[in-house]
N, C-alpha and C. Protein backbone atom coordinates (compact mmCIF):
# COMPACT_ATOMS: atom_id res chain seq x y z
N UNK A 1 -79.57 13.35 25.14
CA UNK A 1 -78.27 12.80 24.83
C UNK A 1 -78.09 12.85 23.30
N UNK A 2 -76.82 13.67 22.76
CA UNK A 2 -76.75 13.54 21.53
C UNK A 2 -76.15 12.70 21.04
N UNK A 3 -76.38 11.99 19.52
CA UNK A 3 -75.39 11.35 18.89
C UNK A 3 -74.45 10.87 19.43
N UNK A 4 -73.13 12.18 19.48
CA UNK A 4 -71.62 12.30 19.51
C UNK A 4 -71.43 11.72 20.88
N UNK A 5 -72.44 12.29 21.79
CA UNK A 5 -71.95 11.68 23.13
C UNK A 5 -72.37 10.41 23.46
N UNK A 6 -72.99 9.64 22.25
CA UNK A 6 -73.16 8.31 22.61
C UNK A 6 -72.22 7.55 22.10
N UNK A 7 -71.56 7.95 20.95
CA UNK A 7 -70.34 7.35 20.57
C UNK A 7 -69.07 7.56 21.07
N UNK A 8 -68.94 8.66 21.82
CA UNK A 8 -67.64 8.99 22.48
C UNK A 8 -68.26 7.87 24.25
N UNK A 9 -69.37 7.77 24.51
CA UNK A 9 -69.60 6.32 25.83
C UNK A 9 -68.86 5.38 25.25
N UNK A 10 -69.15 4.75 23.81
CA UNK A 10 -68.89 3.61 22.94
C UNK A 10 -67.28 3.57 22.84
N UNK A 11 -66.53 4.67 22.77
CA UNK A 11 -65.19 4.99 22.29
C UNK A 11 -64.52 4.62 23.83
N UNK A 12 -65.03 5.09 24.57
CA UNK A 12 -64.46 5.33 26.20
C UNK A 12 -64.41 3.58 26.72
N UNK A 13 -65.50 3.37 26.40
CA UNK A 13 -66.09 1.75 27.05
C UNK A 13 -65.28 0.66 26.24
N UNK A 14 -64.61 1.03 25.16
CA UNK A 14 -64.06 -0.24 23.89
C UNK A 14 -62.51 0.15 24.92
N UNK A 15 -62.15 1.44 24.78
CA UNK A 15 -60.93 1.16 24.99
C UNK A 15 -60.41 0.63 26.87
N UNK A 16 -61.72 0.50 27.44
CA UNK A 16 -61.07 0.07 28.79
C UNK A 16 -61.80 -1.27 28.97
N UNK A 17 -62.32 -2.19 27.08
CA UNK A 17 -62.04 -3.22 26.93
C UNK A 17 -63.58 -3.90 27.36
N UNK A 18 -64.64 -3.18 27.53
CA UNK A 18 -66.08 -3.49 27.78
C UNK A 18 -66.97 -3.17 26.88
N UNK A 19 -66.15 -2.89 25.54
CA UNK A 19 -67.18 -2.52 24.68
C UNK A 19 -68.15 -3.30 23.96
N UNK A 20 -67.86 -4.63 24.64
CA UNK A 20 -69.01 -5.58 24.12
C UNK A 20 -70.30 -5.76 25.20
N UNK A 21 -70.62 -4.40 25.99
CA UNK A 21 -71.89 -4.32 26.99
C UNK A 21 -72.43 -3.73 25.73
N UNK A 22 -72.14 -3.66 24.60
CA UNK A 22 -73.83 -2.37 23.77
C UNK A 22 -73.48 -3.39 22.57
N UNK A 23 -73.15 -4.39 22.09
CA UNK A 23 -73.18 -5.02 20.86
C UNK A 23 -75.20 -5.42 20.85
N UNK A 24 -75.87 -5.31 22.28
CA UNK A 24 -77.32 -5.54 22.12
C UNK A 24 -77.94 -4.28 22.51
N UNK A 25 -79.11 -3.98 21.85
CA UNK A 25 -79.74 -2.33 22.87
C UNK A 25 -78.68 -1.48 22.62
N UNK A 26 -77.70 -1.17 21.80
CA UNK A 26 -76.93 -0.16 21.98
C UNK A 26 -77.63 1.10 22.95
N UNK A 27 -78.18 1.23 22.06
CA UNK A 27 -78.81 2.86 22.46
C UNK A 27 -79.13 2.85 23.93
N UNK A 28 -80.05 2.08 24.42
CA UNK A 28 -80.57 2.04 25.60
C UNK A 28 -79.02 1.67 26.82
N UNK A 29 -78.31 0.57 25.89
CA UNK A 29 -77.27 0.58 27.31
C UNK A 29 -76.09 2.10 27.23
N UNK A 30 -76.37 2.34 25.71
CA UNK A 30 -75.49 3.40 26.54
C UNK A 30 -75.92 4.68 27.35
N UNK A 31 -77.23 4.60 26.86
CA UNK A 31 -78.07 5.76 27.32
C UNK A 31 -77.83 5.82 29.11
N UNK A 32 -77.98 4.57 29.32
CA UNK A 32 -77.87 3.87 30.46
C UNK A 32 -76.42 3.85 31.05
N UNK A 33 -75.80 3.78 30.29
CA UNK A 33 -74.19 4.13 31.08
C UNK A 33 -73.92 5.33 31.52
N UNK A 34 -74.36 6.51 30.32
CA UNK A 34 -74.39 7.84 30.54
C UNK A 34 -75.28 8.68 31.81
N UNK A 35 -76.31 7.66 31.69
CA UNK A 35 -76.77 8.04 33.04
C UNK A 35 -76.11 7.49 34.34
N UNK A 36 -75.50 6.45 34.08
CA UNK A 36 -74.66 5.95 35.32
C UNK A 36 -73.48 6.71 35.68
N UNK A 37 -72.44 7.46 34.59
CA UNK A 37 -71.66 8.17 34.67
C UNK A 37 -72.08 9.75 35.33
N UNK A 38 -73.05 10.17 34.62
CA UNK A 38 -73.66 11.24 35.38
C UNK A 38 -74.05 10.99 37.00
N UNK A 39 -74.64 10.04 37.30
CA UNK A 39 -74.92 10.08 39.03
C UNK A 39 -73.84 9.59 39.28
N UNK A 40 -72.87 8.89 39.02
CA UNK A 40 -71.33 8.82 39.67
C UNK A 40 -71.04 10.39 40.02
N UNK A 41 -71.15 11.05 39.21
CA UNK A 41 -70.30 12.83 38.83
C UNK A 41 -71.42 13.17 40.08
N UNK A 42 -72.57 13.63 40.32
CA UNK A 42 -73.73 13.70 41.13
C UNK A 42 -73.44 13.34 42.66
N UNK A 43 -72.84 11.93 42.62
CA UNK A 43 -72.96 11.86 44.10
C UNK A 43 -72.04 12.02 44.54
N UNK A 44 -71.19 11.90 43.82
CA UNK A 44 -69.49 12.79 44.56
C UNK A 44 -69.73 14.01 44.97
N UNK A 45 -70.29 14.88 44.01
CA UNK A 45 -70.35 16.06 44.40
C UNK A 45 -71.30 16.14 45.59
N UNK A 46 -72.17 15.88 45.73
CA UNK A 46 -73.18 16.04 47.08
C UNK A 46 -72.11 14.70 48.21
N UNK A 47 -71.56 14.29 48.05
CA UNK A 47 -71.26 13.36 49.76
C UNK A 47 -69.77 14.28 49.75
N UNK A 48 -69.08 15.16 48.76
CA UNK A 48 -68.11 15.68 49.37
C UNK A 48 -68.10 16.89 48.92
N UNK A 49 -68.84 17.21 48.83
CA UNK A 49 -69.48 19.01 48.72
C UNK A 49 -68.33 19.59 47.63
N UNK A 50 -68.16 19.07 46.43
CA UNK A 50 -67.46 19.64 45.80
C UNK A 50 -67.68 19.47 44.65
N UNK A 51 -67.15 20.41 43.52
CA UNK A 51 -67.71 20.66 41.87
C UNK A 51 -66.51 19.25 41.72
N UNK A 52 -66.86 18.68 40.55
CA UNK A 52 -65.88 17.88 39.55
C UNK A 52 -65.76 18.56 38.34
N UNK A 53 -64.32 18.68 38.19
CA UNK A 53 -64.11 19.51 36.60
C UNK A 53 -63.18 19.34 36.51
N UNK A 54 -62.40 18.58 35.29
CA UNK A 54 -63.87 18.39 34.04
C UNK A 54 -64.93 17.37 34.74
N UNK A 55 -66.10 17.45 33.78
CA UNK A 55 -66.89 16.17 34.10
C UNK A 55 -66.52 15.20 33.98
N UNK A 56 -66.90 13.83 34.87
CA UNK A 56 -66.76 12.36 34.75
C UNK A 56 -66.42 12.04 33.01
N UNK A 57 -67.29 11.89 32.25
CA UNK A 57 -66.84 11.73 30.93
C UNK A 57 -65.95 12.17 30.67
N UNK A 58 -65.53 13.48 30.57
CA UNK A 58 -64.56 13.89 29.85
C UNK A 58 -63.06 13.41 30.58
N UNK A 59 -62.96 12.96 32.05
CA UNK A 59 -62.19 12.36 32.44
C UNK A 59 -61.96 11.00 32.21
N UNK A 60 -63.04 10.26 31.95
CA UNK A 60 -62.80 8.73 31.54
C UNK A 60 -62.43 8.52 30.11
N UNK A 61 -63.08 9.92 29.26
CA UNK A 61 -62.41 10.06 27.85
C UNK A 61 -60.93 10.24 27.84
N UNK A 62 -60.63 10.83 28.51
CA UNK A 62 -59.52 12.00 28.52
C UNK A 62 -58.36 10.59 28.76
N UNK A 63 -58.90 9.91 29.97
CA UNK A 63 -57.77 8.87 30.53
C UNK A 63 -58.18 7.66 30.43
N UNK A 64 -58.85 6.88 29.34
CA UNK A 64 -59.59 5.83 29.58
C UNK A 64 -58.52 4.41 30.63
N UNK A 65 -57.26 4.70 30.26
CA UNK A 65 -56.42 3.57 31.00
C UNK A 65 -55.79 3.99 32.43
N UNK A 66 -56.46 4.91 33.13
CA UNK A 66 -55.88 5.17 34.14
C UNK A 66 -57.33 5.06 35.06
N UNK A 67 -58.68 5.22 33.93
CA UNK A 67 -59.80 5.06 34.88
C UNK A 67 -60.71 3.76 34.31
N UNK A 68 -59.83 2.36 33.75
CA UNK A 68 -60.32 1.42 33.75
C UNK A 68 -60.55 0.48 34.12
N UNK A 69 -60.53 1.04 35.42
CA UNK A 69 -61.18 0.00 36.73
C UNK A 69 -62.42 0.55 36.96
N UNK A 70 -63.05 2.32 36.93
CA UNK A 70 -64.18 2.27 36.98
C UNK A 70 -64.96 2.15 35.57
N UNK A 71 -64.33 2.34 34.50
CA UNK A 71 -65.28 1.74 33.47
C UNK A 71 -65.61 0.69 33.48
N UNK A 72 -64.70 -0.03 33.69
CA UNK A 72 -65.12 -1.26 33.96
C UNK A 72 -66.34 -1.69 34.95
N UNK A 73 -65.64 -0.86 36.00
CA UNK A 73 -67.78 -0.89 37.01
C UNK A 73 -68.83 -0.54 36.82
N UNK A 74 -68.74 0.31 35.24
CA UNK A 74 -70.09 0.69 35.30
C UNK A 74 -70.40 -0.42 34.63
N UNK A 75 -69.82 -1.74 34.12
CA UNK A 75 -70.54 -2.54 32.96
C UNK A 75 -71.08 -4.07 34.23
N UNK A 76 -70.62 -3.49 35.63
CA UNK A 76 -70.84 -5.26 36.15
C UNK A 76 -72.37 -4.00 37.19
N UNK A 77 -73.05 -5.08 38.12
CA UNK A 77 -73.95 -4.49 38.96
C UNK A 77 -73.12 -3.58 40.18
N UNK A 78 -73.43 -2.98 40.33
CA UNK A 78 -72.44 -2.23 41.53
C UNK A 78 -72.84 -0.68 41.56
N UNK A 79 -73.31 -0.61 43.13
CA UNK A 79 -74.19 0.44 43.59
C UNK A 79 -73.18 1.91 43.05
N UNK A 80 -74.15 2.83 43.11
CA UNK A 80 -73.72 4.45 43.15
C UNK A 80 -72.50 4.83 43.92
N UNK A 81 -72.85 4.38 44.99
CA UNK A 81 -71.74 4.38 46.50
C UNK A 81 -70.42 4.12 46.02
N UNK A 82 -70.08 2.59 45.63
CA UNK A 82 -69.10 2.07 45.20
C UNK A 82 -68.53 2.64 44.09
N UNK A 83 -69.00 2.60 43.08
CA UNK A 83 -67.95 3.28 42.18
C UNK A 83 -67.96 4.70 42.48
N UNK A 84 -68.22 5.72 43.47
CA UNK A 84 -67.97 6.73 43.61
C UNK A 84 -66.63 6.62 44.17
N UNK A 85 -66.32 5.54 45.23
CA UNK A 85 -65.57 5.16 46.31
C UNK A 85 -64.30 4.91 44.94
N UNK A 86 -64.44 4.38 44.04
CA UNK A 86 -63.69 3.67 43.23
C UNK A 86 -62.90 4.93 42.67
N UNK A 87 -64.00 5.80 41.93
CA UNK A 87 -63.26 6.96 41.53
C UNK A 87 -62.31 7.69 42.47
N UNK A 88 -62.58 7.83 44.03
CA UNK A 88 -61.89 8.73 44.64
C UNK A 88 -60.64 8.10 44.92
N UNK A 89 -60.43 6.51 44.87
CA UNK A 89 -59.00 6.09 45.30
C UNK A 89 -58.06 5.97 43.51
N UNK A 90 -58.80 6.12 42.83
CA UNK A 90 -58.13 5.95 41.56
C UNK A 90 -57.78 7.33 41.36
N UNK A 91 -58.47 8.94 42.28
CA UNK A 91 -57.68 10.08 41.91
C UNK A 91 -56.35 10.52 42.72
N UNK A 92 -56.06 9.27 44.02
CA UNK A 92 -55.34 9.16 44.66
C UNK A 92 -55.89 8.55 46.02
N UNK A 93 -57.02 8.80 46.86
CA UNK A 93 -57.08 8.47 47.74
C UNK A 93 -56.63 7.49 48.63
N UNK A 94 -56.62 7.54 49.52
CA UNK A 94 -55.89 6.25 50.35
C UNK A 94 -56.99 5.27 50.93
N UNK A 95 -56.82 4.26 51.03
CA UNK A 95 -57.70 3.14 51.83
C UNK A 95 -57.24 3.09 53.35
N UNK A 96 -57.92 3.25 54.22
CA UNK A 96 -57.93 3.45 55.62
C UNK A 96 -58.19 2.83 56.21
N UNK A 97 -59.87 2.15 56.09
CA UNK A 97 -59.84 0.92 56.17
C UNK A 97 -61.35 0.48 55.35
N UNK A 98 -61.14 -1.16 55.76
CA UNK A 98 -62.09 -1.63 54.95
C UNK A 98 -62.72 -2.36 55.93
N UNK A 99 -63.83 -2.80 55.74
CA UNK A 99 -64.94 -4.25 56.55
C UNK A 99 -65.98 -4.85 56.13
N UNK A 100 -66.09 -6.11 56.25
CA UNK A 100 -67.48 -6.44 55.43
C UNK A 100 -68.11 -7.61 55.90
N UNK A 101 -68.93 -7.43 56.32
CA UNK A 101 -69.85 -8.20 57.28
C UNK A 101 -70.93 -8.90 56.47
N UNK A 102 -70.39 -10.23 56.11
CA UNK A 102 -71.73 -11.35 55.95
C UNK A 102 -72.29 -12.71 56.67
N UNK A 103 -74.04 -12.56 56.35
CA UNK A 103 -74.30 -13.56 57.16
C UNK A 103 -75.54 -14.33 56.14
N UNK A 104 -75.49 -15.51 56.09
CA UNK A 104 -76.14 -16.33 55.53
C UNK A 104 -77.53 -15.92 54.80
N UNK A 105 -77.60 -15.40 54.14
CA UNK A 105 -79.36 -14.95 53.27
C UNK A 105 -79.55 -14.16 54.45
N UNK A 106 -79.14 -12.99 55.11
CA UNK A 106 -79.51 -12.23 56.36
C UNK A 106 -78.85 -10.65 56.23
N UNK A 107 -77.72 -10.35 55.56
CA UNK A 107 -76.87 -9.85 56.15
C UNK A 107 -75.36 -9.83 54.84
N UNK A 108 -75.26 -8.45 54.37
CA UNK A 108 -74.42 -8.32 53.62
C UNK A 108 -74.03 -6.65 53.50
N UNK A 109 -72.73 -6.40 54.79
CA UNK A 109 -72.45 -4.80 54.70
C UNK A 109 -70.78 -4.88 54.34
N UNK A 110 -70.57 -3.84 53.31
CA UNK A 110 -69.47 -3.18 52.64
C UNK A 110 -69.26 -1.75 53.38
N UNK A 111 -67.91 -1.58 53.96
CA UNK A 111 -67.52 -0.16 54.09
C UNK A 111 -66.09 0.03 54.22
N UNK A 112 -66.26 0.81 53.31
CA UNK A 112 -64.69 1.22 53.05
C UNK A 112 -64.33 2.73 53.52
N UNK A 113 -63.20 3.09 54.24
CA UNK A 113 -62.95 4.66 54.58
C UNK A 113 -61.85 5.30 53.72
N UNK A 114 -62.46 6.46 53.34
CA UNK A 114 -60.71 6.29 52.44
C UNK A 114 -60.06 8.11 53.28
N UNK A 115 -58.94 8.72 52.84
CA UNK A 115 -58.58 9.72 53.31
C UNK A 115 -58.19 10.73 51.88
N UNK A 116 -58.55 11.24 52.21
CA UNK A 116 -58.52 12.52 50.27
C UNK A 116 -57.39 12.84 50.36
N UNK A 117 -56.73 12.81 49.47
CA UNK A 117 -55.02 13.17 49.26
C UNK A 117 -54.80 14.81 49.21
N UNK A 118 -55.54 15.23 48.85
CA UNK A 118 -55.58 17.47 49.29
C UNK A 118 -56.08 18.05 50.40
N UNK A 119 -56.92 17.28 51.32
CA UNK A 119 -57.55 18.24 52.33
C UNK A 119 -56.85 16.60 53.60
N UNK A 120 -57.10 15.55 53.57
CA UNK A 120 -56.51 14.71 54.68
C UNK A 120 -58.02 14.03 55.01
N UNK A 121 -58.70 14.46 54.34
CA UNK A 121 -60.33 14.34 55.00
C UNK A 121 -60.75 12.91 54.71
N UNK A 122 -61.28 12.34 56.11
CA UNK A 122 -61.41 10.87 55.62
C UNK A 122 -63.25 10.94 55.12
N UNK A 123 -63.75 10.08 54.61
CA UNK A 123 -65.53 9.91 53.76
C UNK A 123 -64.82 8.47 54.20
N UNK A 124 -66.56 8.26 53.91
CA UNK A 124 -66.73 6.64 54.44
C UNK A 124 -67.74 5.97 53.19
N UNK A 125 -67.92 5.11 52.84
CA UNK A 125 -68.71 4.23 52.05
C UNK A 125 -69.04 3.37 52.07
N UNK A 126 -70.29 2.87 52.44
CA UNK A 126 -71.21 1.96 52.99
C UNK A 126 -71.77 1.55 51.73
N UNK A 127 -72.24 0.07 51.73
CA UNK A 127 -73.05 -0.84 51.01
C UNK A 127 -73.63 -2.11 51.49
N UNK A 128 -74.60 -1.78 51.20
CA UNK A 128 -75.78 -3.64 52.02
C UNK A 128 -75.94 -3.92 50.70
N UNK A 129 -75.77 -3.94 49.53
CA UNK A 129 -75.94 -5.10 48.25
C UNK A 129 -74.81 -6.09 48.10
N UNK A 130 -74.65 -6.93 47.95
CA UNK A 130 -74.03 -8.14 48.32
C UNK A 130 -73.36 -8.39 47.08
N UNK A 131 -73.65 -7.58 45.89
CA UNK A 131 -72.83 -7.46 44.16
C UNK A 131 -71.65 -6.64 44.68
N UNK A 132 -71.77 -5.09 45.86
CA UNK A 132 -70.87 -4.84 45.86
C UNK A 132 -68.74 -4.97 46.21
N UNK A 133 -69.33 -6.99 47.23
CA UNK A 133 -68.45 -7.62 47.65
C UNK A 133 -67.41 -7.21 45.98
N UNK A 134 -67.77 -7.67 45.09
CA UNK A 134 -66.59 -7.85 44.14
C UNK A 134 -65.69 -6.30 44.03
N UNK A 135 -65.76 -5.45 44.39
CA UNK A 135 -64.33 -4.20 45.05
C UNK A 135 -63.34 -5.22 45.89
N UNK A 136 -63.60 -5.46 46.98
CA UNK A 136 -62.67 -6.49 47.31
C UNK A 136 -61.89 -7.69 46.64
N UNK A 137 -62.18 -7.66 45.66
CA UNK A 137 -61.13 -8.26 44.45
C UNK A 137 -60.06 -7.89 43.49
N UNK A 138 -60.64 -5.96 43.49
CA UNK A 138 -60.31 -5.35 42.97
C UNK A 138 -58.56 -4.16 43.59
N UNK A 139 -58.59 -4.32 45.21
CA UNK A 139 -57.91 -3.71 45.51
C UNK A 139 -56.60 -4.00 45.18
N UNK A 140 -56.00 -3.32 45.04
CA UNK A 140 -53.82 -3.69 45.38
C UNK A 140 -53.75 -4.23 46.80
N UNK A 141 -53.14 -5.20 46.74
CA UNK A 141 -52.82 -5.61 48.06
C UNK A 141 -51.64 -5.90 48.20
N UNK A 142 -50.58 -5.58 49.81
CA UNK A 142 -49.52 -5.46 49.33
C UNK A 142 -49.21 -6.10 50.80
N UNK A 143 -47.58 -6.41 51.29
CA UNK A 143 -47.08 -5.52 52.64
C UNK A 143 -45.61 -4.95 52.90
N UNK A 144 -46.11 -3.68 53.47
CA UNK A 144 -45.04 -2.67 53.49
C UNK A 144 -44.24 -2.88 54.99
N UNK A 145 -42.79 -3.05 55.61
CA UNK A 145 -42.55 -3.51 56.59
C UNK A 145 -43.48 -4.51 57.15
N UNK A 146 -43.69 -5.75 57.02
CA UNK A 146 -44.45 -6.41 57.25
C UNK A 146 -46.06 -6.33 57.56
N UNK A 147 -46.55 -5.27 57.23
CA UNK A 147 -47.86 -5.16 57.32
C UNK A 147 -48.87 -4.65 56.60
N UNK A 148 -50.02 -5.26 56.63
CA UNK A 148 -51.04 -5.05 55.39
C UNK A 148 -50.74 -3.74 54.92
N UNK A 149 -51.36 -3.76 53.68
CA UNK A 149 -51.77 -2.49 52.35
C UNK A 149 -52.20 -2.43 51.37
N UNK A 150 -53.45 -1.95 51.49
CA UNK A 150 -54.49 -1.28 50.35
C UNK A 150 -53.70 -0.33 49.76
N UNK A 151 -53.53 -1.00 48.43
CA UNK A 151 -52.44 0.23 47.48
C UNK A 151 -53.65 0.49 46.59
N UNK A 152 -54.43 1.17 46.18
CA UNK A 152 -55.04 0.83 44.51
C UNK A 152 -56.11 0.55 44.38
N UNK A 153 -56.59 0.10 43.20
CA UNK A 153 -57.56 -0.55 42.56
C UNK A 153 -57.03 -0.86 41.23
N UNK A 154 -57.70 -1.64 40.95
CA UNK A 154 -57.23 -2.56 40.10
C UNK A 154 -58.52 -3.44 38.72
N UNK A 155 -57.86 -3.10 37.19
CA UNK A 155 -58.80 -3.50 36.52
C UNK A 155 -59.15 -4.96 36.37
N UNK A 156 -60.18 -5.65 35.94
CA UNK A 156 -60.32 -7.41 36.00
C UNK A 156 -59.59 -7.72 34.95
N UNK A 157 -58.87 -7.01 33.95
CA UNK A 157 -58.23 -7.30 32.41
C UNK A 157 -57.06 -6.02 32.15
């Protein structure tokens, strides 16, 4: 990781208002973001068999206020899965549905389906970590002729 691309993490992360995750360890958290941004870019491509281009960075550079709901996820705990899920409804995807099953110190599942806005193709996204409940805070929620809707995602600020 060079220099430039640790200050353009720093540049990306201030302006979608989290840039106080590296005021400690700089180096290491951003080193650490960059690697989080990279397996975001990683597992998209392997769960939907497709290149991303440009890369993740250069898209969260490029748009920091249109993708600062997932910058924002890379700074709280929240699995690979999830903010992959996050990126695909913030490039349009639709929410299809959602469910989440908890049970007392036993039992904590997240899954969300979404449908890809170019091919119609629904992916699914599963989570048993119990950090990933906070997406469900994050959605648009709406109702259209009287009935539910997942519009979105949505930043905490």
């Amino acid at each position: 990781m060079t220099r430039e691309e640790m200050n353009r993490v720093v540049l990306t992360f201030e302006a979608a208002g989290v840039g106080q995750l590296f005021r400690e360890e700089r180096d290491a958290r951003v080193a650490q973001a960059l690697e989080d941004i990279r397996a975001v870019e990683a597992h998209y491509e392997r769960k939907l068999s497709r290149h991303m281009q440009p890369s993740l960075l250069e898209q969260l550079e490029a748009e920091p206020s249109a993708f600062k709901p997932l910058i924002q996820a890379f700074a709280s705990p929240m699995t690979l899965e999830m903010r992959t899920m996050i990126y695909c409804v913030l490039k349009g995807a639709a929410v299809e549905h959602v469910s989440y099953d908890y049970a007392a110190q036993s039992r904590s599942l997240l899954r969300v389906e979404l449908e890809l806005p170019s091919s119609g193709e629904r992916v699914s996204f599963q989570s048993d970590e119990v950090w990933d409940y906070e997406v469900l805070r994050h959605f648009g929620t709406a109702k259209k002729g009287g009935r539910p809707l997942i519009d979105g995602y949505w930043a905490f600020r």
